[in-house]
C-alpha atoms as a PDB file:
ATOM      1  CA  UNK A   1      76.136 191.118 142.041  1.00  0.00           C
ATOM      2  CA  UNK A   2      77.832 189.603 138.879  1.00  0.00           C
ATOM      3  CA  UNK A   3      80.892 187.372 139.285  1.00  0.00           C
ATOM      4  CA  UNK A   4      82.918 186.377 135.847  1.00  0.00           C
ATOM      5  CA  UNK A   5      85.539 183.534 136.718  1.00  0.00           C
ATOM      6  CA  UNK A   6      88.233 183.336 133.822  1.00  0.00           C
ATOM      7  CA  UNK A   7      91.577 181.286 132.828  1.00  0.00           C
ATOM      8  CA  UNK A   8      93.351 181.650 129.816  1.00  0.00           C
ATOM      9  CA  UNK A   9      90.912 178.869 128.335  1.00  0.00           C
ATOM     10  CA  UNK A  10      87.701 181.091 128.421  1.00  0.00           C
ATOM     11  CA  UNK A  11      85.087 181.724 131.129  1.00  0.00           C
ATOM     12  CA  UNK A  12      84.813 179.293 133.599  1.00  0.00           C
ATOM     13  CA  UNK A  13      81.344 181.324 134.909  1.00  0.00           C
ATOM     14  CA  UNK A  14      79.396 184.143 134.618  1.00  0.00           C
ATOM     15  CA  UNK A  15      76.288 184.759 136.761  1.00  0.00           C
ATOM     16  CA  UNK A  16      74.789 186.655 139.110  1.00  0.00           C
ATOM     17  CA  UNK A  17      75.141 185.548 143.186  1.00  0.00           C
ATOM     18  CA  UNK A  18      74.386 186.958 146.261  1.00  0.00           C
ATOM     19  CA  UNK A  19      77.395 186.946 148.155  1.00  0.00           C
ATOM     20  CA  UNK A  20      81.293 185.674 147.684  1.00  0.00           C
ATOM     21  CA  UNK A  21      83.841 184.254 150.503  1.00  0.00           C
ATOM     22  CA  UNK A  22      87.297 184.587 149.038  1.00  0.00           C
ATOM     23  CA  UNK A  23      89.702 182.387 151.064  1.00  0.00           C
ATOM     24  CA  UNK A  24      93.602 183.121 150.189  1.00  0.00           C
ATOM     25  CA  UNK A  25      97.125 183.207 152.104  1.00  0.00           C
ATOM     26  CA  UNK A  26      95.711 186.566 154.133  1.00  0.00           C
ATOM     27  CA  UNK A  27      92.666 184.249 155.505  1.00  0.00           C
ATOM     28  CA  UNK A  28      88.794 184.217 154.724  1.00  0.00           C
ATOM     29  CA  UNK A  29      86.980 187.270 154.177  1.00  0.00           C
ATOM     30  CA  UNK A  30      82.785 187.854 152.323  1.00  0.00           C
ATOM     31  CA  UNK A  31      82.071 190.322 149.907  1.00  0.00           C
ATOM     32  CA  UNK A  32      78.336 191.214 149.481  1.00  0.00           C
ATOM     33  CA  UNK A  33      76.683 193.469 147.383  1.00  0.00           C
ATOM     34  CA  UNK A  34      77.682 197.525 147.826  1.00  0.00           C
ATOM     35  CA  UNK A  35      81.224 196.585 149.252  1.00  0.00           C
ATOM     36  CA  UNK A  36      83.825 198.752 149.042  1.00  0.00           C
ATOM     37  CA  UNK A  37      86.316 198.261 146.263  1.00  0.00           C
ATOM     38  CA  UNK A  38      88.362 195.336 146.955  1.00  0.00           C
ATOM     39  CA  UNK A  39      91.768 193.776 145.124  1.00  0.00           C
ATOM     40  CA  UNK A  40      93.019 190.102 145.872  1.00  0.00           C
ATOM     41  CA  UNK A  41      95.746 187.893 145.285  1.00  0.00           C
ATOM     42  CA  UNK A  42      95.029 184.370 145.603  1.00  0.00           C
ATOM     43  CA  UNK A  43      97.936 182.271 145.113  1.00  0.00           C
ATOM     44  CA  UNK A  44      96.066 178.778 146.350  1.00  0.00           C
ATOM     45  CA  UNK A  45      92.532 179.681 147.489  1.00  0.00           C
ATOM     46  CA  UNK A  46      89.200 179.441 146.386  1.00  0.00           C
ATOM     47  CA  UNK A  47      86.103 181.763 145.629  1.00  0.00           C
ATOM     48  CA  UNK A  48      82.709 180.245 147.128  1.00  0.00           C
ATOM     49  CA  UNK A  49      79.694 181.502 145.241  1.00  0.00           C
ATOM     50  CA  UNK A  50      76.639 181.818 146.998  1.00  0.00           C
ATOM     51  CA  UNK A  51      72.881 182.050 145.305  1.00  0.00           C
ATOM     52  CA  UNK A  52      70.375 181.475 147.194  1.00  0.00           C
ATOM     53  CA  UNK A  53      70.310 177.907 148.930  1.00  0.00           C
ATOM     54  CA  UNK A  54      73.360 177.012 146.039  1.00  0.00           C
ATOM     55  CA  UNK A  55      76.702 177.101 146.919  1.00  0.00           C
ATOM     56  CA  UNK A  56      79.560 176.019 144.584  1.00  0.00           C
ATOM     57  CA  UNK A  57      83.317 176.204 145.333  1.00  0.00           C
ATOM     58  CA  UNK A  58      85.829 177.565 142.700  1.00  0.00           C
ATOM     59  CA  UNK A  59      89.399 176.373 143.824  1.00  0.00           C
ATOM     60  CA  UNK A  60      91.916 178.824 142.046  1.00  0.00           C
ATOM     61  CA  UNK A  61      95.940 178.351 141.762  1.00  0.00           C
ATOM     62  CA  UNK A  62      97.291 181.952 140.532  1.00  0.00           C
ATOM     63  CA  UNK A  63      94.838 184.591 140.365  1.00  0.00           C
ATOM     64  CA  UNK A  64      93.643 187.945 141.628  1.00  0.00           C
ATOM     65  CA  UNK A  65      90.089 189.046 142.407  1.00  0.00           C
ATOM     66  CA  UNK A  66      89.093 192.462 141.582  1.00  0.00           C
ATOM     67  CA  UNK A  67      85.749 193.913 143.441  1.00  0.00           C
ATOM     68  CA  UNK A  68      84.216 197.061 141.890  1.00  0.00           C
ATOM     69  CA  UNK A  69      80.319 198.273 141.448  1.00  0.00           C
ATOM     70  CA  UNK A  70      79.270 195.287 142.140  1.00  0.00           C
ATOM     71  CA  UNK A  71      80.931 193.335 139.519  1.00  0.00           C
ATOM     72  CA  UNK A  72      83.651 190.665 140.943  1.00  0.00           C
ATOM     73  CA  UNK A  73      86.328 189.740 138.105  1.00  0.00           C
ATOM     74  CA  UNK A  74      88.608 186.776 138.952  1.00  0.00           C
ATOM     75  CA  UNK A  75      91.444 186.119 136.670  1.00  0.00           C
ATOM     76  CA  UNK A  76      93.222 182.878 137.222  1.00  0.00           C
ATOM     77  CA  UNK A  77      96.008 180.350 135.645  1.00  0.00           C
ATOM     78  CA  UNK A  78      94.381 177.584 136.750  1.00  0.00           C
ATOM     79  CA  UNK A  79      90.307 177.450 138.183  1.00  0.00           C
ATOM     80  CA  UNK A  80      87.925 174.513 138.514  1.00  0.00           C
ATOM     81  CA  UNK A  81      84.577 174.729 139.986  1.00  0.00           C
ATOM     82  CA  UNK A  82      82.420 172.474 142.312  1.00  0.00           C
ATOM     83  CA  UNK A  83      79.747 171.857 144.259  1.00  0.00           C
ATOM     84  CA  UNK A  84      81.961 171.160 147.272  1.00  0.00           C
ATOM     85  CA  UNK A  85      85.196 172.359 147.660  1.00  0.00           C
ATOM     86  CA  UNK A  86      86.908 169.070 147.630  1.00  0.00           C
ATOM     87  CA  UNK A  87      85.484 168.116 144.452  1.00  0.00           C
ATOM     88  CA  UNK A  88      86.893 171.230 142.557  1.00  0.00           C
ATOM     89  CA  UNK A  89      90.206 170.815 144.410  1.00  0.00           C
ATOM     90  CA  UNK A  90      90.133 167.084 143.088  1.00  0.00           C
ATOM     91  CA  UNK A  91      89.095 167.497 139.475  1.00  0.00           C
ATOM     92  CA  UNK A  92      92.016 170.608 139.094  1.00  0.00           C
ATOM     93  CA  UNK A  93      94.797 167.606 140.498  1.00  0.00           C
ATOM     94  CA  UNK A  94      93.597 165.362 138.243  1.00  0.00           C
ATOM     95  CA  UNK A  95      93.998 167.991 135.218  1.00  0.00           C
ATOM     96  CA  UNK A  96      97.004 169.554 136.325  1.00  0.00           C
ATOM     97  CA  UNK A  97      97.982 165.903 136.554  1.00  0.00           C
ATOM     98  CA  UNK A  98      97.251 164.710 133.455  1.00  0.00           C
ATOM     99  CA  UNK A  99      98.337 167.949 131.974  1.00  0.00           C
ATOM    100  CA  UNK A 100     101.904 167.626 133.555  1.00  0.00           C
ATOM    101  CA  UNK A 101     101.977 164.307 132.032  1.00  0.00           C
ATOM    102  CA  UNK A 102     100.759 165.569 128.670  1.00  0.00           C
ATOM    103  CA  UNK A 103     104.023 167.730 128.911  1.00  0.00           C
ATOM    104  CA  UNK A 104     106.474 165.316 130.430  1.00  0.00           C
ATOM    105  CA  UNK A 105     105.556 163.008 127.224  1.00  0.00           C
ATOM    106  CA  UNK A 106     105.604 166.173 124.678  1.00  0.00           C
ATOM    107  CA  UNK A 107     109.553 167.056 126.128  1.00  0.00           C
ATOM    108  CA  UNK A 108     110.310 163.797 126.048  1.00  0.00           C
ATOM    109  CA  UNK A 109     109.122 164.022 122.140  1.00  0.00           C
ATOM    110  CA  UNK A 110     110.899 166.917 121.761  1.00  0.00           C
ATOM    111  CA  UNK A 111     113.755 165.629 122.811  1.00  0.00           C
ATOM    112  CA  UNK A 112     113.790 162.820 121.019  1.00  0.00           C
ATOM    113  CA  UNK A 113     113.180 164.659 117.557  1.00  0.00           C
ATOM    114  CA  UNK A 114     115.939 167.114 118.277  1.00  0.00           C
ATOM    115  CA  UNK A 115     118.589 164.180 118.575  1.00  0.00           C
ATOM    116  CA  UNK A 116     117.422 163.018 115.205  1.00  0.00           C
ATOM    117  CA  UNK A 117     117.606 166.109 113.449  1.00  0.00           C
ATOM    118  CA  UNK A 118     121.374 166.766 115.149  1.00  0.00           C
ATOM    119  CA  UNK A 119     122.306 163.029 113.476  1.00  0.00           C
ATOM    120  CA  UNK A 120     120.804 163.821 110.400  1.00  0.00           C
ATOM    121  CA  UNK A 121     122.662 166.920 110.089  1.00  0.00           C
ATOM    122  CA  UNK A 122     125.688 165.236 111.003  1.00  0.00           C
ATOM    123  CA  UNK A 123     124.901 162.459 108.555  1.00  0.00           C
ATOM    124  CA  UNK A 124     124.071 164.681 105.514  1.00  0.00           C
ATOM    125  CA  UNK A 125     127.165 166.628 106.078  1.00  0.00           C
ATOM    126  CA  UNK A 126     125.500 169.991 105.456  1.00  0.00           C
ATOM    127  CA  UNK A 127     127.774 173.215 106.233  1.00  0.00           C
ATOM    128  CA  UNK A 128     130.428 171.078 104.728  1.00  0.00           C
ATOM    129  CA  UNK A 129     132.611 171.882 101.296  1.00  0.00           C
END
């Protein structure tokens, strides 16, 4: 069966496994090849891949899995893969970490900048006769 793992920055994979175990707020459950149709959500969960004697772990904040003729879409906000499930949890902190921080700095910026260009409009008197 064919899995395709996405986020709004591209693919994340796109391969064939045997088998995936979905883990999400409603538990664990497998989906193997010739399963019935099958929809997700998977607010904080992960997607474990399975080929052969690999196993990799894609920990997933905001998606939905969609199961159908043995093709297994997964949309997500925010996906990082692993070969353990720890590892993927603790590479997605550390970018959702240092992409909060990114942000925090970028407000900050823009927050800055906007109090300039309010005293420079003040200062250059424009809207005035």
């Amino acid at each position: 069966m064919k899995i395709v793992v996405s986020t709004h920055q591209g693919n994340l994979y796109n391969e064939e496994v045997d088998y995936v175990v979905i883990k999400n707020n409603d538990g664990e459950f497998a989906i193997l090849k010739n399963h019935i149709p099958v929809v997700a959500v998977i607010n904080e969960g992960y997607v474990k891949l399975v080929k052969g004697n690999e196993e990799y772990y894609v920990v997933i904040i905001s998606g939905i899995l969609e199961f159908h003729d043995d093709n297994v879409n997964v949309l997500a906000q925010e996906a990082h893969i692993g070969y353990n499930r720890e590892s993927a949890k603790n590479h997605l902190d550390e970018f959702r970490k240092e992409r909060l921080d990114k942000n925090r700095k970028e407000q900050v910026d823009l927050t800055q900048k906007e109090k300039e260009l309010r005293e420079h409009l003040r200062n250059s008197k424009a809207g005035q006769l």
